[in-house]
N, C-alpha and C. Protein backbone atom coordinates (compact mmCIF):
# COMPACT_ATOMS: atom_id res chain seq x y z
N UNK A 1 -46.41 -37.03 -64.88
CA UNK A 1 -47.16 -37.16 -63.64
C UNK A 1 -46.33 -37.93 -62.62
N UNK A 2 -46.39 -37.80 -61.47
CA UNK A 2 -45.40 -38.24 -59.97
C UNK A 2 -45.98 -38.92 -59.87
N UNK A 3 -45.64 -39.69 -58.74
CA UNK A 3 -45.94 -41.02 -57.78
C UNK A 3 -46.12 -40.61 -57.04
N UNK A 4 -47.44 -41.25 -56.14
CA UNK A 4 -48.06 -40.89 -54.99
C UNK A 4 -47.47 -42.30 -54.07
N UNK A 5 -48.00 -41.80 -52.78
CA UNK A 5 -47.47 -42.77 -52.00
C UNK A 5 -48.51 -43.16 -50.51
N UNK A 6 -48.70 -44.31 -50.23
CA UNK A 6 -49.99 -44.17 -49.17
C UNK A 6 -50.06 -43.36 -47.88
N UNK A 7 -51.12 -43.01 -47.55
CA UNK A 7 -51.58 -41.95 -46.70
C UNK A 7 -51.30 -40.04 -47.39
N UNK A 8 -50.97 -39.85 -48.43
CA UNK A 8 -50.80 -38.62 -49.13
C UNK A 8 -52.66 -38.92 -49.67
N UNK A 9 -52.51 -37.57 -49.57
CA UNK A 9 -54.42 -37.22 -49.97
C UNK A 9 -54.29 -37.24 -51.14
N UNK A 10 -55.54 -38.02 -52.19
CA UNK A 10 -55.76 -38.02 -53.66
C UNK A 10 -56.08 -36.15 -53.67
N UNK A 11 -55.50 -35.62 -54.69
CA UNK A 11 -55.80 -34.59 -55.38
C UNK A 11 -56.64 -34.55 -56.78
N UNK A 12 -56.31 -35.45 -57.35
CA UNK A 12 -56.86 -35.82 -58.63
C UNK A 12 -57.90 -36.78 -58.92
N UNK A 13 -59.39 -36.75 -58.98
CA UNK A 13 -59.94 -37.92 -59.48
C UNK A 13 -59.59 -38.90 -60.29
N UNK A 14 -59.39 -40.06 -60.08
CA UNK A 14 -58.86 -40.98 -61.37
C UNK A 14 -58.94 -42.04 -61.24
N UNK A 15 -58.30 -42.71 -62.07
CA UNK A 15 -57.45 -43.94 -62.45
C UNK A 15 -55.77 -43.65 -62.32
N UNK A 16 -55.88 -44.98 -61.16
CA UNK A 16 -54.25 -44.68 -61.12
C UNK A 16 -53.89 -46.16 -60.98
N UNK A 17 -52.54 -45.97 -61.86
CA UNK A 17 -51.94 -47.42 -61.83
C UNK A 17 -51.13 -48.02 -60.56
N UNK A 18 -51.40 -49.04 -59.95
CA UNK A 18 -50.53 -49.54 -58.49
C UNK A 18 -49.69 -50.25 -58.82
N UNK A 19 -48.42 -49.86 -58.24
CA UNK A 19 -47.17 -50.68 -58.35
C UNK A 19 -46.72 -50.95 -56.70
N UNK A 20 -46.25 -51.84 -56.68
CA UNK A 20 -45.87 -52.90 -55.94
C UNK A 20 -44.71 -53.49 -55.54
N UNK A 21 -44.18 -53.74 -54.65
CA UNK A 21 -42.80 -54.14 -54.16
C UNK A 21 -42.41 -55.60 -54.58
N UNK A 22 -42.43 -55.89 -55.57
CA UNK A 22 -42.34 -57.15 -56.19
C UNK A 22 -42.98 -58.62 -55.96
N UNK A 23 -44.26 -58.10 -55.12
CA UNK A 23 -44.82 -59.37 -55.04
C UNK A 23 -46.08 -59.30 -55.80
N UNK A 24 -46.40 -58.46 -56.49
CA UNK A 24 -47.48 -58.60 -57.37
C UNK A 24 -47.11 -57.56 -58.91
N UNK A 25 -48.03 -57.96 -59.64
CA UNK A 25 -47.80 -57.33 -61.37
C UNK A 25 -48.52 -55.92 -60.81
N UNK A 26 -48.61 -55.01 -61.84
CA UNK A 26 -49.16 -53.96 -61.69
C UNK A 26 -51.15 -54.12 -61.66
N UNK A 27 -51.43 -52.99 -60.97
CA UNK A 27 -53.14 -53.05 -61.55
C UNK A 27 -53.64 -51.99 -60.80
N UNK A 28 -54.76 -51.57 -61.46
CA UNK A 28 -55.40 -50.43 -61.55
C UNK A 28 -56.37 -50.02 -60.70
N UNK A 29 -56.44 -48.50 -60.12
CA UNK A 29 -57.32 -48.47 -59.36
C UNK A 29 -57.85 -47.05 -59.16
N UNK A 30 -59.21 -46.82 -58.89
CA UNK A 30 -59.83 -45.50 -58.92
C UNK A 30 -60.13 -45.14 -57.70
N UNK A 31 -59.63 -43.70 -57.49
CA UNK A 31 -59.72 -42.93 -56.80
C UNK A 31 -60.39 -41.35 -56.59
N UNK A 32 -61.09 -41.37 -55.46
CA UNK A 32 -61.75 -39.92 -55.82
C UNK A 32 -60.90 -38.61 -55.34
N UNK A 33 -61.23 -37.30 -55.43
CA UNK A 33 -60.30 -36.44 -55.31
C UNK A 33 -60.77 -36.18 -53.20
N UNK A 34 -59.53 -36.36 -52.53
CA UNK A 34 -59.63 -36.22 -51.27
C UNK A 34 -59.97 -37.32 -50.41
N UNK A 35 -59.55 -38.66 -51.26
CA UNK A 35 -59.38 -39.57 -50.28
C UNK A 35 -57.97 -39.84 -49.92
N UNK A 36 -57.63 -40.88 -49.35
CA UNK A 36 -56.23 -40.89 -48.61
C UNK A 36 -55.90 -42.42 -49.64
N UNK A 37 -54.84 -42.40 -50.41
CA UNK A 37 -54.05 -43.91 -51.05
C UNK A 37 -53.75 -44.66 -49.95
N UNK A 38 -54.15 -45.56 -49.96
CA UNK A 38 -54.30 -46.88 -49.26
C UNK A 38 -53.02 -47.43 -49.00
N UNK A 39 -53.02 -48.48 -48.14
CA UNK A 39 -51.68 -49.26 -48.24
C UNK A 39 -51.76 -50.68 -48.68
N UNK A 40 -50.39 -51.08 -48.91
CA UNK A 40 -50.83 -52.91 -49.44
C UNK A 40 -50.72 -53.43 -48.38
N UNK A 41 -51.74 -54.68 -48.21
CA UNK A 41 -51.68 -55.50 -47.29
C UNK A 41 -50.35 -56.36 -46.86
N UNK A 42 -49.97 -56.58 -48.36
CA UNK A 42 -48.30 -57.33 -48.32
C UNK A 42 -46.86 -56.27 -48.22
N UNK A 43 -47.34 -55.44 -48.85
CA UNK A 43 -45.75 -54.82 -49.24
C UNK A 43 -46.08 -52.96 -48.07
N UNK A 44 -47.09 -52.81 -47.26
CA UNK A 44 -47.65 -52.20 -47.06
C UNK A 44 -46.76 -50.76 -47.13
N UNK A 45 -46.47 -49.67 -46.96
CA UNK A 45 -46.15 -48.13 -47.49
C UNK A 45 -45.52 -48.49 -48.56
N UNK A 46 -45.03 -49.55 -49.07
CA UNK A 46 -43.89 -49.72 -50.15
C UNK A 46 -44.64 -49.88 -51.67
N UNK A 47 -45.81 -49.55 -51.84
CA UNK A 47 -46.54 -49.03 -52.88
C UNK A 47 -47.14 -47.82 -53.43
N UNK A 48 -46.80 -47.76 -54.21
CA UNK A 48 -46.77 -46.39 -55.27
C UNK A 48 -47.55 -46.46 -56.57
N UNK A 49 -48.50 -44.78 -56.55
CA UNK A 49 -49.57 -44.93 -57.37
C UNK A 49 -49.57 -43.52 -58.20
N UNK A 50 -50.27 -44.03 -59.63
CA UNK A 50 -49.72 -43.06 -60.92
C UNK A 50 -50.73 -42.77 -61.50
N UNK A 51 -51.21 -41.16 -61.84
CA UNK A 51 -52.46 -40.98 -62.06
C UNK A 51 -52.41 -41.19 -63.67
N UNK A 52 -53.22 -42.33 -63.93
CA UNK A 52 -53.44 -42.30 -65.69
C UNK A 52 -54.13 -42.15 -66.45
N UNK A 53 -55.17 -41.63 -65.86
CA UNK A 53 -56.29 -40.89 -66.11
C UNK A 53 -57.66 -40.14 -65.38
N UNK A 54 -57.68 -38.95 -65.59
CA UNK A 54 -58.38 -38.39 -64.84
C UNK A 54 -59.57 -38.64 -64.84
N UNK A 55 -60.54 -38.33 -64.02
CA UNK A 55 -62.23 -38.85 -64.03
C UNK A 55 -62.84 -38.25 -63.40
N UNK A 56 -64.48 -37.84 -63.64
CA UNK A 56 -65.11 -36.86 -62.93
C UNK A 56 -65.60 -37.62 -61.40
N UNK A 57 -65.50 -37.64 -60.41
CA UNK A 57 -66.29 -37.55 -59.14
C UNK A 57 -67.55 -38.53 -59.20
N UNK A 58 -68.27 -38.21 -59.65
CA UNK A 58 -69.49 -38.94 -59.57
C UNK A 58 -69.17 -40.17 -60.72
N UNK A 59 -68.36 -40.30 -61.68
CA UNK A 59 -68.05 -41.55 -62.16
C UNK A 59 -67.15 -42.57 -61.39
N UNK A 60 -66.55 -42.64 -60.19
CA UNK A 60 -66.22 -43.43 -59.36
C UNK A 60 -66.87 -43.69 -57.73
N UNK A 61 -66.74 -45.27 -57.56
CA UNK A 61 -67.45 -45.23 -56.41
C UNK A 61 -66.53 -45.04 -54.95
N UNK A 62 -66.64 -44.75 -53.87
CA UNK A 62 -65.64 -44.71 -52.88
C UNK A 62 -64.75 -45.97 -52.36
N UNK A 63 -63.61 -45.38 -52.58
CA UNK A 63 -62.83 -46.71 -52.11
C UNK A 63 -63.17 -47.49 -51.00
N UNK A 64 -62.77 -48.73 -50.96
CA UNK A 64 -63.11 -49.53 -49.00
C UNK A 64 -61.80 -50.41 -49.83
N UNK A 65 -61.65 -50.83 -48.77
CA UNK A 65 -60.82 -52.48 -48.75
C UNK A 65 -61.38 -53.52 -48.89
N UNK A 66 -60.03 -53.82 -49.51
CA UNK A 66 -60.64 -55.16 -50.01
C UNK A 66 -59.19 -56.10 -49.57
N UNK A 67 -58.88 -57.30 -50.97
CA UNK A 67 -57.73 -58.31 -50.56
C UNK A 67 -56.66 -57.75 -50.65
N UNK A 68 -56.32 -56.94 -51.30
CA UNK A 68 -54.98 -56.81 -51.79
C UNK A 68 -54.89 -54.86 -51.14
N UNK A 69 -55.23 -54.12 -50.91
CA UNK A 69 -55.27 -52.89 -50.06
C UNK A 69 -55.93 -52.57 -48.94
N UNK A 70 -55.37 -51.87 -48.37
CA UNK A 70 -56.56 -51.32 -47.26
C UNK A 70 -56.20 -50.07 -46.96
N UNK A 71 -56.91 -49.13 -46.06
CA UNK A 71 -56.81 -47.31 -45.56
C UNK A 71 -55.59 -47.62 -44.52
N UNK A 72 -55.14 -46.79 -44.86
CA UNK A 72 -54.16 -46.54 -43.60
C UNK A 72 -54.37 -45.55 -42.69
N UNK A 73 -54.67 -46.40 -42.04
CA UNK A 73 -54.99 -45.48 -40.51
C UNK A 73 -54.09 -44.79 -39.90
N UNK A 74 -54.13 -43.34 -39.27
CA UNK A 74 -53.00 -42.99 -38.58
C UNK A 74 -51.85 -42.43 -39.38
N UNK A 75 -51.83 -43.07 -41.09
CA UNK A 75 -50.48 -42.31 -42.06
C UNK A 75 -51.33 -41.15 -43.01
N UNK A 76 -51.01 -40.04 -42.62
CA UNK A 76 -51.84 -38.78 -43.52
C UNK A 76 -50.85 -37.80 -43.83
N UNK A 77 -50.28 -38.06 -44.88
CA UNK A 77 -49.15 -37.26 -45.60
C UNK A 77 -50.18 -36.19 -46.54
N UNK A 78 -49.41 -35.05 -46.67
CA UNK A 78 -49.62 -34.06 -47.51
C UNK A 78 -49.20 -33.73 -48.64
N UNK A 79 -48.10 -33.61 -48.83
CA UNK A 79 -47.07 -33.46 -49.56
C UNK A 79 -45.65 -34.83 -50.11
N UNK A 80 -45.98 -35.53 -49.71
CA UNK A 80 -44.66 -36.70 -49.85
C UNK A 80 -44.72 -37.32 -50.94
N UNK A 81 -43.19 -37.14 -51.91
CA UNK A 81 -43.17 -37.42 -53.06
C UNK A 81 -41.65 -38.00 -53.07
C-alpha cells in the first residue's frame, strides 16, 4: 500500500498510520472514503499517511481538527504520490 499525502482525496475507508517530519512518533488515524488528508499543524504538507486497515463508512466518525492536524484548505490533489 502507498503513501498518501495531504490534500489527495481518501479513497479508502480506514485506518491509516501518520508519519511525520521528525517532530512527532507515529499515530493513527481514521478516515472516511472521500475526505481530503489533512495537514500537520507543525510539519504541515510534510506528512504522510498509510492505509492499515480498511473499515466500513458508518464505523468511523468524520474527521475535524483538532491539536496536532487540521483540513487543508485550498490543497486538493488527486493523484499525488
Amino acid at each position: 500500500m502507498g503513501k498518501f499525502v495531504p490534500g489527495e482525496h481518501v479513497k479508502q475507508s480506514g485506518i491509516y498510520r501518520v508519519h511525520h517530519d521528525s517532530h512527532r512518533l507515529m499515530h493513527e488515524l481514521s478516515l472516511r472514503a472521500g475526505e481530503t488528508f489533512p495537514c500537520c499543524k507543525q510539519c504541515h504538507q510534510q506528512v504522510r499517511f498509510e492505509l492499515i486497515r480498511t473499515l466500513r463508512d458508518d464505523a468511523i466518525l468524520p474527521f475535524t481538527s483538532g491539536s496536532i492536524l487540521e483540513e487543508c484548505w485550498g490543497l486538493v490533489k488527486s493523484h499525488a504520490r
